[in-house]
Protein backbone atom coordinates (compact mmCIF):
# COMPACT_ATOMS: atom_id res chain seq x y z
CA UNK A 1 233.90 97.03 19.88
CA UNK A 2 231.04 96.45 22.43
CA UNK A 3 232.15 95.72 26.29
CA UNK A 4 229.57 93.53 28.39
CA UNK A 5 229.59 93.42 32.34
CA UNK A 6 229.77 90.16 33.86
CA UNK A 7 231.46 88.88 37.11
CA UNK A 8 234.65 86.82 37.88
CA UNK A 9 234.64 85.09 41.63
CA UNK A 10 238.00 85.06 43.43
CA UNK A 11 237.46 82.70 46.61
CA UNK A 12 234.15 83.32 47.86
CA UNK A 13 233.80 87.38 46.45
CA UNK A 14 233.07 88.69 43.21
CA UNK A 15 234.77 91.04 40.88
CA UNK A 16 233.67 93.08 37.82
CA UNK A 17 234.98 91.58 33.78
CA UNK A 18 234.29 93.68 31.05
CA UNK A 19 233.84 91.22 28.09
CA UNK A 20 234.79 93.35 25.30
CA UNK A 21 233.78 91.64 21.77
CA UNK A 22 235.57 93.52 18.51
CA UNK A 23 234.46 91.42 15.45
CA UNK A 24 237.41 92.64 12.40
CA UNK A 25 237.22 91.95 8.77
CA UNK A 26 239.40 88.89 7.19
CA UNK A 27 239.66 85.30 7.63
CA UNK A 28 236.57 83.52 10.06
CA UNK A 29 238.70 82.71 13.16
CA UNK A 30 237.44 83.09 17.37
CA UNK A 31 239.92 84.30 19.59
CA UNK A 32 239.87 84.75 23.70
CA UNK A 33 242.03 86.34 25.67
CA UNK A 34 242.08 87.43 29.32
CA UNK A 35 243.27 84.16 31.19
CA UNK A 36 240.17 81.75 30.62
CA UNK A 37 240.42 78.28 31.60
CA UNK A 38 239.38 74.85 29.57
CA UNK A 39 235.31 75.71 30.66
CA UNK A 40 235.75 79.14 29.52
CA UNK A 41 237.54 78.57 25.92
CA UNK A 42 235.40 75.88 25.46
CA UNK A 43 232.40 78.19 25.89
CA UNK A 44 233.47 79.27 22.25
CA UNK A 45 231.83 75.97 20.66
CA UNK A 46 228.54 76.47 22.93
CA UNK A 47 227.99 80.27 22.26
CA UNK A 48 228.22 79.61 18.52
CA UNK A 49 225.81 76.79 18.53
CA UNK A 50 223.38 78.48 20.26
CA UNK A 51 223.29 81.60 18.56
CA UNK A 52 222.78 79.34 15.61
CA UNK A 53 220.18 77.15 16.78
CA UNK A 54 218.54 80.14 17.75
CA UNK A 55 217.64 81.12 14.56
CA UNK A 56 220.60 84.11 14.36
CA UNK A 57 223.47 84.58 12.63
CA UNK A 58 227.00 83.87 13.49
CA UNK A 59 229.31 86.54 12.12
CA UNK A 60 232.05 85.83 9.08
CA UNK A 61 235.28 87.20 10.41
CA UNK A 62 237.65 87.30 13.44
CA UNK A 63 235.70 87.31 16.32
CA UNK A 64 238.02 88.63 19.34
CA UNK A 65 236.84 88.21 22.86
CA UNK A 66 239.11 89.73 26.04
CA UNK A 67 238.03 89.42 29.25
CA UNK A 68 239.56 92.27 31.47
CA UNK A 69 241.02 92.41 34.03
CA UNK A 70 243.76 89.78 32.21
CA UNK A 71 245.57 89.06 35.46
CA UNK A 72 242.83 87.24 36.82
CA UNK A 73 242.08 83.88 36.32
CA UNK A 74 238.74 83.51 34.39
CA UNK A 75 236.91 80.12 35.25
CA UNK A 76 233.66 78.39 34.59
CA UNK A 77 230.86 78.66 32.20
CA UNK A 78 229.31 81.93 33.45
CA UNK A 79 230.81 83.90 30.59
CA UNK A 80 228.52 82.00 27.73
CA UNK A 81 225.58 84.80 27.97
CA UNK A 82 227.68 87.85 28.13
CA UNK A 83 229.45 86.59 25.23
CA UNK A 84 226.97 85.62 23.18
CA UNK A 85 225.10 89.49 23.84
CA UNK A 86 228.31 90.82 22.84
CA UNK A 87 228.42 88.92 19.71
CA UNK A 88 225.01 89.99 18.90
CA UNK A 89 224.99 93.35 19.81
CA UNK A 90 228.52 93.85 17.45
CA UNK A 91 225.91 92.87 14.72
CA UNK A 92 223.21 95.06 15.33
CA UNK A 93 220.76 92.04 16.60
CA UNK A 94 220.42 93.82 20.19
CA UNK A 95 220.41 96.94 19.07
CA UNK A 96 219.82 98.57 22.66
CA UNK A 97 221.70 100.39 25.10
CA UNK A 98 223.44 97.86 27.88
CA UNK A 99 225.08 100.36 29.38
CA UNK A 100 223.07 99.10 32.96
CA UNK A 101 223.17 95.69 32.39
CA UNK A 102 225.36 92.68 33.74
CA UNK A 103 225.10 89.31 32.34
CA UNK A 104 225.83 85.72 33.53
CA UNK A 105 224.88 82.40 32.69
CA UNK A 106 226.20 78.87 30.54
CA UNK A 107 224.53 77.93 27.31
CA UNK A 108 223.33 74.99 26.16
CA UNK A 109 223.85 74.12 22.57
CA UNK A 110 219.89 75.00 22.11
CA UNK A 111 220.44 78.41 23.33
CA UNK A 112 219.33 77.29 26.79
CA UNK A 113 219.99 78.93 30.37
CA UNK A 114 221.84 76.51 32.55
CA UNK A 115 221.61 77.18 36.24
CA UNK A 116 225.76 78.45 37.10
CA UNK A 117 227.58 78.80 40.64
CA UNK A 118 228.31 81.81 42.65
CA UNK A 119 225.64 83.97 41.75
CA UNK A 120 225.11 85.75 45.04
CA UNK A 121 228.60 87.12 45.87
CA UNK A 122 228.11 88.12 41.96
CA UNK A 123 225.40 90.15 42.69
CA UNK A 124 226.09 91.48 45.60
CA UNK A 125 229.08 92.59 43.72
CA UNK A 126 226.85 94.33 41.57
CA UNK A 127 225.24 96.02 43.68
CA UNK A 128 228.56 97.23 45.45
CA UNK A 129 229.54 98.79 41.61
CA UNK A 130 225.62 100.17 41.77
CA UNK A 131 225.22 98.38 38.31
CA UNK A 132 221.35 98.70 38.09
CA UNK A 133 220.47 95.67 36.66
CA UNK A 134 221.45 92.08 35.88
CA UNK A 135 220.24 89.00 33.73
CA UNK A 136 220.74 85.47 35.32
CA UNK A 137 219.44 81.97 33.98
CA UNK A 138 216.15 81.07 35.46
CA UNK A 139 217.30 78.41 37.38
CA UNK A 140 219.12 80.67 40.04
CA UNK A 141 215.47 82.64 40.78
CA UNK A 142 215.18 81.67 44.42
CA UNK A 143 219.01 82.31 45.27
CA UNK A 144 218.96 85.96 44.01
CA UNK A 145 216.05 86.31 46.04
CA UNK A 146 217.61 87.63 48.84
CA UNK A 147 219.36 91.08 47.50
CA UNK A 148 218.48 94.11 48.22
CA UNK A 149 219.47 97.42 46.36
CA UNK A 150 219.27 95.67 42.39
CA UNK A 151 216.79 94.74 39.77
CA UNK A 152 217.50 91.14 38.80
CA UNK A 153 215.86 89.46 36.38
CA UNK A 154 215.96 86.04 34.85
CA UNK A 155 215.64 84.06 31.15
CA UNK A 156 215.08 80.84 30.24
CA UNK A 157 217.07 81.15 26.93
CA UNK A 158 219.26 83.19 24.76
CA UNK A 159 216.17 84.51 22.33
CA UNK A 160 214.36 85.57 25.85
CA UNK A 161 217.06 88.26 26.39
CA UNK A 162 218.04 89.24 22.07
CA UNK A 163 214.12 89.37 22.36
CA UNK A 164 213.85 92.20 25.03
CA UNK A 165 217.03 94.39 23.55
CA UNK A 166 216.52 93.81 19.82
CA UNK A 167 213.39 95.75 19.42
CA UNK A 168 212.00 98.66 21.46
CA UNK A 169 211.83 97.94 24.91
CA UNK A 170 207.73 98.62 25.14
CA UNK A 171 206.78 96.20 22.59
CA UNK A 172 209.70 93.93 23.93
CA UNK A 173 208.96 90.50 26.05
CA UNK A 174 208.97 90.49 29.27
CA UNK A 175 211.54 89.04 31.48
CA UNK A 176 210.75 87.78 34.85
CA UNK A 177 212.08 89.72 37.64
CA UNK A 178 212.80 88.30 40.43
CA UNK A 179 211.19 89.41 44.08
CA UNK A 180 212.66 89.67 47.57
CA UNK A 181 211.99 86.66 49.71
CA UNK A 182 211.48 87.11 53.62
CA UNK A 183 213.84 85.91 55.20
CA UNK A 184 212.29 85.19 58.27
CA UNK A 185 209.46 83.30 57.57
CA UNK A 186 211.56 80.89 55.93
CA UNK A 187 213.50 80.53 58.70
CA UNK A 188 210.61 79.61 60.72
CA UNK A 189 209.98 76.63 58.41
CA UNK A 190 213.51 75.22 58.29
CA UNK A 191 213.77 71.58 59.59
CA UNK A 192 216.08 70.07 61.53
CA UNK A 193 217.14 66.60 60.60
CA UNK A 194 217.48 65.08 64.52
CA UNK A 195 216.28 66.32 68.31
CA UNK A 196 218.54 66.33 71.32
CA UNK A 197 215.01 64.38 72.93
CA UNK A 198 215.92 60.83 71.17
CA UNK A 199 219.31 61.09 73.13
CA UNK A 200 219.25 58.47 75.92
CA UNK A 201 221.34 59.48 79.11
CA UNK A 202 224.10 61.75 78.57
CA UNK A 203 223.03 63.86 80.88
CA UNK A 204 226.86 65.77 81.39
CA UNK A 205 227.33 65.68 77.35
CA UNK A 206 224.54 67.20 76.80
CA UNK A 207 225.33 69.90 79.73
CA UNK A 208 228.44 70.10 78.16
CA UNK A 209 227.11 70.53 74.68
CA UNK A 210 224.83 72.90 75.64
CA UNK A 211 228.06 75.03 77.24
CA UNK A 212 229.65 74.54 74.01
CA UNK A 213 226.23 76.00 71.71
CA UNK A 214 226.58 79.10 74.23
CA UNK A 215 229.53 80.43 73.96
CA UNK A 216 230.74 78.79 70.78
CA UNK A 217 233.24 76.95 72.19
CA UNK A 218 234.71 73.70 70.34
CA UNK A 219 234.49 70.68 72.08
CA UNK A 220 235.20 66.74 72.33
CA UNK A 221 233.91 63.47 73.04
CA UNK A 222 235.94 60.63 74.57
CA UNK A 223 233.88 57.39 75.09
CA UNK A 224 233.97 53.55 74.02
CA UNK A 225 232.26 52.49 71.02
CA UNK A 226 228.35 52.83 70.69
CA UNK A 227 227.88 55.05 73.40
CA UNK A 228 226.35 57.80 71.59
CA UNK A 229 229.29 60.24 70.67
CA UNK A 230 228.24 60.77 66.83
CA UNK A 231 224.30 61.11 67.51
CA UNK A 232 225.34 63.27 70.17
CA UNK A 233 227.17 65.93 67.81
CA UNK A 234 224.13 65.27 65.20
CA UNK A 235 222.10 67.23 67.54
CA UNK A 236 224.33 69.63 68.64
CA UNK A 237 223.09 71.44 65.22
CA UNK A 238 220.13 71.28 66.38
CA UNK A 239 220.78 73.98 69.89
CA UNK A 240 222.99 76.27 68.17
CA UNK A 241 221.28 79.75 67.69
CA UNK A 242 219.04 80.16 65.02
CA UNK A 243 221.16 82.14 61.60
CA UNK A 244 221.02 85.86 61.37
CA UNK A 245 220.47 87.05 57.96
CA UNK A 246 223.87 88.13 57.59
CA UNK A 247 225.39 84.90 58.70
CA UNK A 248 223.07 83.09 56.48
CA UNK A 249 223.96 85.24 53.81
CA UNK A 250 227.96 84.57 54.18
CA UNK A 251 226.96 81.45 54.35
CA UNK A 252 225.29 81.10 51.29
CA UNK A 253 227.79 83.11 49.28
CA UNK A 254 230.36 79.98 49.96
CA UNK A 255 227.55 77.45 49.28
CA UNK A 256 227.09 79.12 46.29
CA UNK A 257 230.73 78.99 44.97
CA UNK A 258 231.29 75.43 45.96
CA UNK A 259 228.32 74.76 43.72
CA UNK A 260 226.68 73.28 47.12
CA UNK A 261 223.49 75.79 47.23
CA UNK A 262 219.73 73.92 47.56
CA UNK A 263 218.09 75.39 44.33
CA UNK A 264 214.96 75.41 46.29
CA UNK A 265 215.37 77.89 49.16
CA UNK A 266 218.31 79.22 47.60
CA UNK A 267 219.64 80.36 50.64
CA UNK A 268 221.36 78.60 53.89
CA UNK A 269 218.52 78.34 56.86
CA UNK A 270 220.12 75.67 59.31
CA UNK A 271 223.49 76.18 60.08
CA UNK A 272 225.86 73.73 58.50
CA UNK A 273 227.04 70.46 59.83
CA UNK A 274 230.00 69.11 57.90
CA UNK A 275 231.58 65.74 58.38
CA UNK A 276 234.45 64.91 56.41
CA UNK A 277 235.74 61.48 56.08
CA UNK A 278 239.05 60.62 58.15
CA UNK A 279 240.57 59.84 54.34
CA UNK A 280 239.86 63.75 53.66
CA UNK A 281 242.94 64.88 52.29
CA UNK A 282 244.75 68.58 53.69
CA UNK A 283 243.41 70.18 50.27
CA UNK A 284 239.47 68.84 50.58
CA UNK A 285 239.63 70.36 54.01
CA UNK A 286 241.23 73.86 53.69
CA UNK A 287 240.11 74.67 50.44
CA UNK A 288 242.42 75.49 47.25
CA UNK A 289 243.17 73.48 44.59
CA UNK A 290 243.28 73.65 40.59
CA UNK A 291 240.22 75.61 40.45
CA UNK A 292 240.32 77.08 43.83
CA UNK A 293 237.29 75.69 45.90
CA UNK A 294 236.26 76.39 49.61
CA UNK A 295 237.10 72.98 51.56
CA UNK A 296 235.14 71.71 54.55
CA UNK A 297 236.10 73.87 57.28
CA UNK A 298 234.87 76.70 54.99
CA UNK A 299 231.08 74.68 54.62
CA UNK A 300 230.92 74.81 58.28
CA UNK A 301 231.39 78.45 58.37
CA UNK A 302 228.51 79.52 60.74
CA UNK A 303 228.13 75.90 61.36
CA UNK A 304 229.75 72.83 62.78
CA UNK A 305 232.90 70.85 61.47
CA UNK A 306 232.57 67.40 63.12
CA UNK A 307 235.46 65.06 63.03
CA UNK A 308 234.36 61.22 64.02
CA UNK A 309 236.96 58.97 65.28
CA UNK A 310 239.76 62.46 65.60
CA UNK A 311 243.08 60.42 65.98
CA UNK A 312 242.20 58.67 62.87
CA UNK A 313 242.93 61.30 60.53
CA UNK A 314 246.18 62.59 59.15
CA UNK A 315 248.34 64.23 61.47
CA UNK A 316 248.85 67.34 58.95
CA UNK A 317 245.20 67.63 58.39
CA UNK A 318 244.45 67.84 61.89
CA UNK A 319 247.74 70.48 62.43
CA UNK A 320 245.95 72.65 59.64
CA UNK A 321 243.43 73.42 61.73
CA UNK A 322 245.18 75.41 64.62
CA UNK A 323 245.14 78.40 62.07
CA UNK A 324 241.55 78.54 61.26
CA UNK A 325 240.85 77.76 65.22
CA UNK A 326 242.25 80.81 66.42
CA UNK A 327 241.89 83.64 63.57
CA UNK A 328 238.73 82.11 61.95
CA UNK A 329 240.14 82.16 58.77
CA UNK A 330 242.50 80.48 56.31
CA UNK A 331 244.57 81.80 53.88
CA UNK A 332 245.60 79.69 50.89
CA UNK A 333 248.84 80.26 49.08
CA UNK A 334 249.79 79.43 46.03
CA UNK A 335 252.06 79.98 43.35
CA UNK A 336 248.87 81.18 40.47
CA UNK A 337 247.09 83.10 43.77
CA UNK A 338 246.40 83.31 47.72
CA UNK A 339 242.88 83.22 48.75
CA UNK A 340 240.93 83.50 51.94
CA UNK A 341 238.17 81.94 52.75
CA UNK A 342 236.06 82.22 56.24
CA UNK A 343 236.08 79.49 58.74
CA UNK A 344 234.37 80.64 61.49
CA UNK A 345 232.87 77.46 63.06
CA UNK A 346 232.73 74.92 66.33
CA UNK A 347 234.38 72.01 66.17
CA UNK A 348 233.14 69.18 67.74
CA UNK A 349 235.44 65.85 67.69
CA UNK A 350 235.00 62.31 69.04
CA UNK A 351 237.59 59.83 70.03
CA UNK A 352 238.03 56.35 71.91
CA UNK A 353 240.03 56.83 75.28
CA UNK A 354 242.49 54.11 73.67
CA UNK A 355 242.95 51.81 70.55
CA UNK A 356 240.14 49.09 71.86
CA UNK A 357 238.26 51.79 73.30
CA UNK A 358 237.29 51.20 76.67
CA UNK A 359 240.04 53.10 78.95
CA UNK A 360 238.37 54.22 82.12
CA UNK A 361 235.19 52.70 81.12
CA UNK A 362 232.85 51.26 84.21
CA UNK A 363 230.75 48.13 81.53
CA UNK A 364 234.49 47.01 80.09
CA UNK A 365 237.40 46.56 80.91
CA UNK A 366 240.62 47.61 78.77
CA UNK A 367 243.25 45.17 77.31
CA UNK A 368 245.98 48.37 76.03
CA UNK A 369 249.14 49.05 77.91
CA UNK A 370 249.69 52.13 78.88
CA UNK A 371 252.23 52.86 75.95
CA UNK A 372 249.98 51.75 73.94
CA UNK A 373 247.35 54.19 75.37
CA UNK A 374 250.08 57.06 74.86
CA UNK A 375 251.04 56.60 71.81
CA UNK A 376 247.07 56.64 71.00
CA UNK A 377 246.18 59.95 72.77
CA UNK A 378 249.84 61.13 71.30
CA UNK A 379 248.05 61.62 67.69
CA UNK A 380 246.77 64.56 68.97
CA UNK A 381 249.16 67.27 69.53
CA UNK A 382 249.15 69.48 72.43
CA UNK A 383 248.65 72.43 71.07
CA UNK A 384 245.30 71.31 68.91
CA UNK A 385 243.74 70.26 72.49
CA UNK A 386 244.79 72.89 73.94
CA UNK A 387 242.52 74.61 71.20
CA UNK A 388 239.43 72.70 72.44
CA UNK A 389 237.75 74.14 75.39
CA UNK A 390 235.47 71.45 76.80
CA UNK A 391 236.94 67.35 77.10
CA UNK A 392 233.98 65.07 77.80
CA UNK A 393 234.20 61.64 79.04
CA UNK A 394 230.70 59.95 77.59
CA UNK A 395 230.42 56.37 78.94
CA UNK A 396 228.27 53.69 77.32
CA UNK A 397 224.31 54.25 78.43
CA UNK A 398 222.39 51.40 80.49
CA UNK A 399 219.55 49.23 79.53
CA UNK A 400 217.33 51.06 81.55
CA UNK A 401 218.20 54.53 79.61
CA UNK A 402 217.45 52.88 76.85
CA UNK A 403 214.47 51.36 77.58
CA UNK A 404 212.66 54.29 79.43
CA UNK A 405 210.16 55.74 77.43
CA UNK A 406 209.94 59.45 79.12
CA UNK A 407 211.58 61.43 76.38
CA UNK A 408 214.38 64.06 77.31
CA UNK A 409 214.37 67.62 76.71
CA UNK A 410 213.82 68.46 73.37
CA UNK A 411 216.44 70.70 71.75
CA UNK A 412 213.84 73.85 71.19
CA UNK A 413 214.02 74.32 74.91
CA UNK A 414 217.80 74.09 74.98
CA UNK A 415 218.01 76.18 72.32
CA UNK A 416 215.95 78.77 73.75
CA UNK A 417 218.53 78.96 76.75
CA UNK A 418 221.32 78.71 73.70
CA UNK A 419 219.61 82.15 72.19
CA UNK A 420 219.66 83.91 75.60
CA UNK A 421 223.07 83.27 76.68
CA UNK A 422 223.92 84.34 72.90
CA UNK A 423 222.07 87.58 73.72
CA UNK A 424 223.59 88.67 76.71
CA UNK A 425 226.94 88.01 74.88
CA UNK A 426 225.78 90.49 72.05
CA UNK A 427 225.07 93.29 74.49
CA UNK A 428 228.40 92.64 75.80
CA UNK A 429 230.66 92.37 73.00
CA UNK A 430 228.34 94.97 71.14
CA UNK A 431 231.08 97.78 70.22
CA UNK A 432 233.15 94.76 68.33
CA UNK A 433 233.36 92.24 65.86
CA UNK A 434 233.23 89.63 68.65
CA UNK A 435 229.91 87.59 69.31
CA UNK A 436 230.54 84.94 71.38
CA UNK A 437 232.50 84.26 74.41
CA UNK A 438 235.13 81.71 72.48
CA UNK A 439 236.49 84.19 70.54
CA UNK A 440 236.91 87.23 73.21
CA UNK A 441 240.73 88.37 72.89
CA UNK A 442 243.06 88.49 76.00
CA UNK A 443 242.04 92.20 77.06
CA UNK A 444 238.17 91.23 76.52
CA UNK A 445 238.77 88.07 79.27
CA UNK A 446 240.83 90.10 81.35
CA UNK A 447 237.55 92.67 81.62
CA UNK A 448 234.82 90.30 81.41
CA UNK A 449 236.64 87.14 83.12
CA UNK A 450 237.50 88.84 86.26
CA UNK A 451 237.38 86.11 89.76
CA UNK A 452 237.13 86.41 93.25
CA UNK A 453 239.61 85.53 95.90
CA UNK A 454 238.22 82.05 96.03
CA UNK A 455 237.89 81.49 92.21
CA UNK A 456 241.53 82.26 92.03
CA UNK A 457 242.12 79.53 94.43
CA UNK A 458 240.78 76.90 92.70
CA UNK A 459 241.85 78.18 89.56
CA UNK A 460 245.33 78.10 90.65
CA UNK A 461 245.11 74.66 91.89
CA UNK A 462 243.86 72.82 89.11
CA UNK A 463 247.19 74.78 86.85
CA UNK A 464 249.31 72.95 89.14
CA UNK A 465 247.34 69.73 89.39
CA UNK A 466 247.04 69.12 86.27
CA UNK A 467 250.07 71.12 84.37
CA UNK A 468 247.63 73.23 82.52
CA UNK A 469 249.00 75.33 79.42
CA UNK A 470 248.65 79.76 79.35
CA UNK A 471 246.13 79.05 76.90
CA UNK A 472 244.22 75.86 78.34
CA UNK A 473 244.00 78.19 81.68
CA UNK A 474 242.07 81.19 79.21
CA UNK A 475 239.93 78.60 77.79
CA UNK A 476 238.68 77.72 81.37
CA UNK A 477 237.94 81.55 82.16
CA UNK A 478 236.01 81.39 78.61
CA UNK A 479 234.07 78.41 79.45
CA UNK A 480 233.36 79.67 83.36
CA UNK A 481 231.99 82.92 81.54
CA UNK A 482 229.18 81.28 79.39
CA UNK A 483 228.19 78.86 82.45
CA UNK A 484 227.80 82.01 84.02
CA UNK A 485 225.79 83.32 80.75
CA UNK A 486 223.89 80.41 80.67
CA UNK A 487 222.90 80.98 84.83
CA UNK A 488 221.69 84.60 84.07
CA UNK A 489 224.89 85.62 86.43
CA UNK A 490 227.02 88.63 85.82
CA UNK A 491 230.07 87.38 87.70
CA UNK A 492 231.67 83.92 87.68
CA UNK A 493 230.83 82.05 90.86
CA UNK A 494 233.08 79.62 92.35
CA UNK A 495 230.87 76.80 90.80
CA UNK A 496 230.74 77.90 87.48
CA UNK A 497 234.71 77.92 87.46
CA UNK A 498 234.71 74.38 89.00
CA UNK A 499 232.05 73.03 86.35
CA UNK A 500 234.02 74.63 83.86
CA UNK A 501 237.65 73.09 85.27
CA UNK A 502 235.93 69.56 85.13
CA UNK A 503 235.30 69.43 81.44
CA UNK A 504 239.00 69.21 80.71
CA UNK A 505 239.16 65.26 80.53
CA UNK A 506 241.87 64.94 78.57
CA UNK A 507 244.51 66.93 80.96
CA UNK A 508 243.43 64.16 83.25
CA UNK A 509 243.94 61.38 81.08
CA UNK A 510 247.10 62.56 79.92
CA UNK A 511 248.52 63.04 83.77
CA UNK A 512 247.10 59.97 84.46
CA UNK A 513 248.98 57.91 81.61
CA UNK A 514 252.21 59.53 82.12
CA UNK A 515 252.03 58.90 85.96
């Protein structure tokens, strides 16, 4: 019996498999054990065609495969390679020691390497079991690039690696290793697909949005149609803080399982922008499913979950979100497994004012009723808006915006202020898992949130004005701190609490409709 390491990925992590081959004397027959799915058993019919076609023997007897640990679910074609060694080496082909070695990759029927999903949490799982080395297909070079700590090295086919173990390892070929990328001058070179400088107007949205990029906070857009709202969250990519390697890296690992990863670069360099349709149903956007995929809100980990046209969507998809909102993560149960995935993003939403879109606009007038208008600002619960920090009326822009030819500021500049308010916020939140204002708990905003006589004031007036919620009132504080950020100011002045009370549009609206 020979036992081969490999990897098994369990939401976006990896885990260790021995695949243990025992080849016993009777009647030909190929069993597997160990919980594989369809991709896996079907693995059996590829593995033997390759060895064949590869010019080595298949052995005569009953060939028994187990992949351990059996409790866990086994899925996808990564097991092909290790299996295939294990055959080999059970008949003396590979006649080396793999005692060191890890193996992943699908087979062709040829005996080719086919590029495979979810190599990086694999190997950083290997080098969390200090399993020295590890033999991927060719095709996932540039994504292993970035770990540290492991020698990886990658084959185009089958006879590449039987090659390199079957004789002795001086006289054996060669297999490419792969070498550590730098991380930072590829960041230097990543390209951004829009600029906040094409933005006509907008002036307060883009104040806002700014705000928002600062402190992380999630934000929305309530305008008629054609007034910019969607460009306008386009950019907003474009002024949020440049990734961190280990953000890139998490990142990546979730790319990487979704089977979403640029071959290329072969890691994450702009932080993601996801946009699901309003049809998206409750699994494509919290993950799950048959074979247990990350869903949108885990794509825009690090990154940006932009939903066009909110009230539009379905009322449970939109409820699902409160979770990942407030603990930046989801859990998904069911009855087979539960898995957590990260969601750790900003969520930026637009919406019409009302159903024909042009409540409280100055160019048109509206035709809804006001229960009509209610029931249209009703889709969104109260306790999802009260989970979205800045409310931004964006009215339509006027010829002349449009037709001025003196560009804006570009979003480098704004995201230079971005990465210094960011800063300050990592000195301050330094001792803790917290780096951005959003996120600070209720002791943090009670420290770092403190006002003066007159803040409290105002404060206090706009809760009773406008029948603000507990939490709405801590999301103002939040805001109010990253203005501050954003001024260089290590208290929160009177008009950073006022700029930051007048981004809540929507408890306006809402008072307004119900008056």
């Amino acid at each position: 019996m020979i036992a081969i390491k490999s990897f098994g990925i369990t939401g976006v992590n990896g885990y260790i498999v021995d695949v243990e081959v025992d080849i016993a004397k009777g009647l030909p027959g190929y069993t597997l054990v160990g919980l594989p799915d369809n991709a896996v058993k079907e693995g059996k019919e590829r593995v033997k065609s390759a060895i064949l076609n590869c010019d080595y023997k298949f052995p005569i007897g009953n060939v028994i495969i187990n992949l351990a640990p059996a409790s866990a679910k086994k899925e996808g074609a990564i097991y092909d390679l290790p299996i295939a060694v294990g055959i080999l080496a059970n008949t003396r082909v590979i006649t080396k020691s793999l005692k060191d070695w890890a193996f992943l990759g699908e087979l062709s029927l040829n005996g080719e390497l086919r590029r495979v999903n979810g190599v990086l949490p694999a190997l950083l799982t290997a080098v969390e079991h200090k399993i020295k080395n590890v033999i991927i297909p060719t095709d996932n070079y540039n994504e292993a690039a970035f770990v540290s700590g492991i020698n990886v090295y990658t084959a185009r086919n089958l006879a590449d690696v039987v090659d390199y173990f079957a004789g002795d390892m001086i006289d054996a070929t060669p297999l490419c290793q792969v070498q550590t990328a730098n991380f930072e001058t590829l960041l230097a070179d990543a390209v951004y697909p829009c600029d906040m400088k094409y933005v006509r107007g907008q002036f307060v949205a883009k104040r806002a949005l700014e705000i928002a990029a600062a402190g992380g906070h999630n934000i929305i857009l309530i305008g008629p149609p054609g007034s910019g709202k969607t460009m306008l969250a386009k950019c907003f990519q474009t002024i949020l803080p440049p990734m961190t390697f280990n953000e890139s890296m998490e990142t990546t690992k979730i790319h990487s399982c979704a089977g979403l990863l640029d071959a290329e670069h072969g890691i994450v360099l702009t932080r993601p922008f996801r946009c699901p349709h309003h049809t998206a149903s409750t699994v494509s956007l919290a993950g799950g499913g048959k074979f247990a995929r990350p869903g949108e809100i885990s794509l825009a980990h690090n990154g940006v979950l932009f939903l066009d046209e909110m009230p539009e969507y379905n009322r449970g998809c939109l409820e699902l979100l409160r979770q990942p909102l407030e603990n930046h993560s989801i859990m998904i149960s069911r009855a087979a497994m539960t898995v957590e995935y990260p969601a750790s993003f900003v969520l930026v939403a637009s919406m019409n004012p009302c159903p024909c879109g042009y409540y409280g606009s100055r160019i048109k007038r509206c035709k809804c009723t006001q229960s009509k208008i209610q029931h249209y600002l009703g889709k969104i619960s109260g306790p999802l808006l009260d989970r979205i920090d800045l409310h931004i009326e964006v009215d339509q822009v006027t010829y002349n915006d449009l037709t001025n030819d003196k560009l804006a500021e570009d979003s480098a500049t704004i995201r230079k202020r971005v990465t210094a308010a960011r800063a300050i916020q990592n000195q301050r939140f330094a001792e803790t898992l917290i780096h951005n204002n959003a996120t600070m708990d209720a002791a943090m905003v009670k420290k770092y949130c403190k006002l003066s006589s007159e803040g409290e004031n105002i404060l206090k007036s706009a809760f009773e004005n406008l029948n603000l919620s507990a939490r709405a009132y801590t999301r103002i504080l939040k805001v109010a701190r990253t203005i501050a950020d954003l001024a260089g100011s290590p208290e929160i002045l009177p008009e950073h609490l006022t700029e930051a009370i007048s981004y809540r549009s929507l408890d306006r609206f809402n008072r307004g409709v119900n008056e």
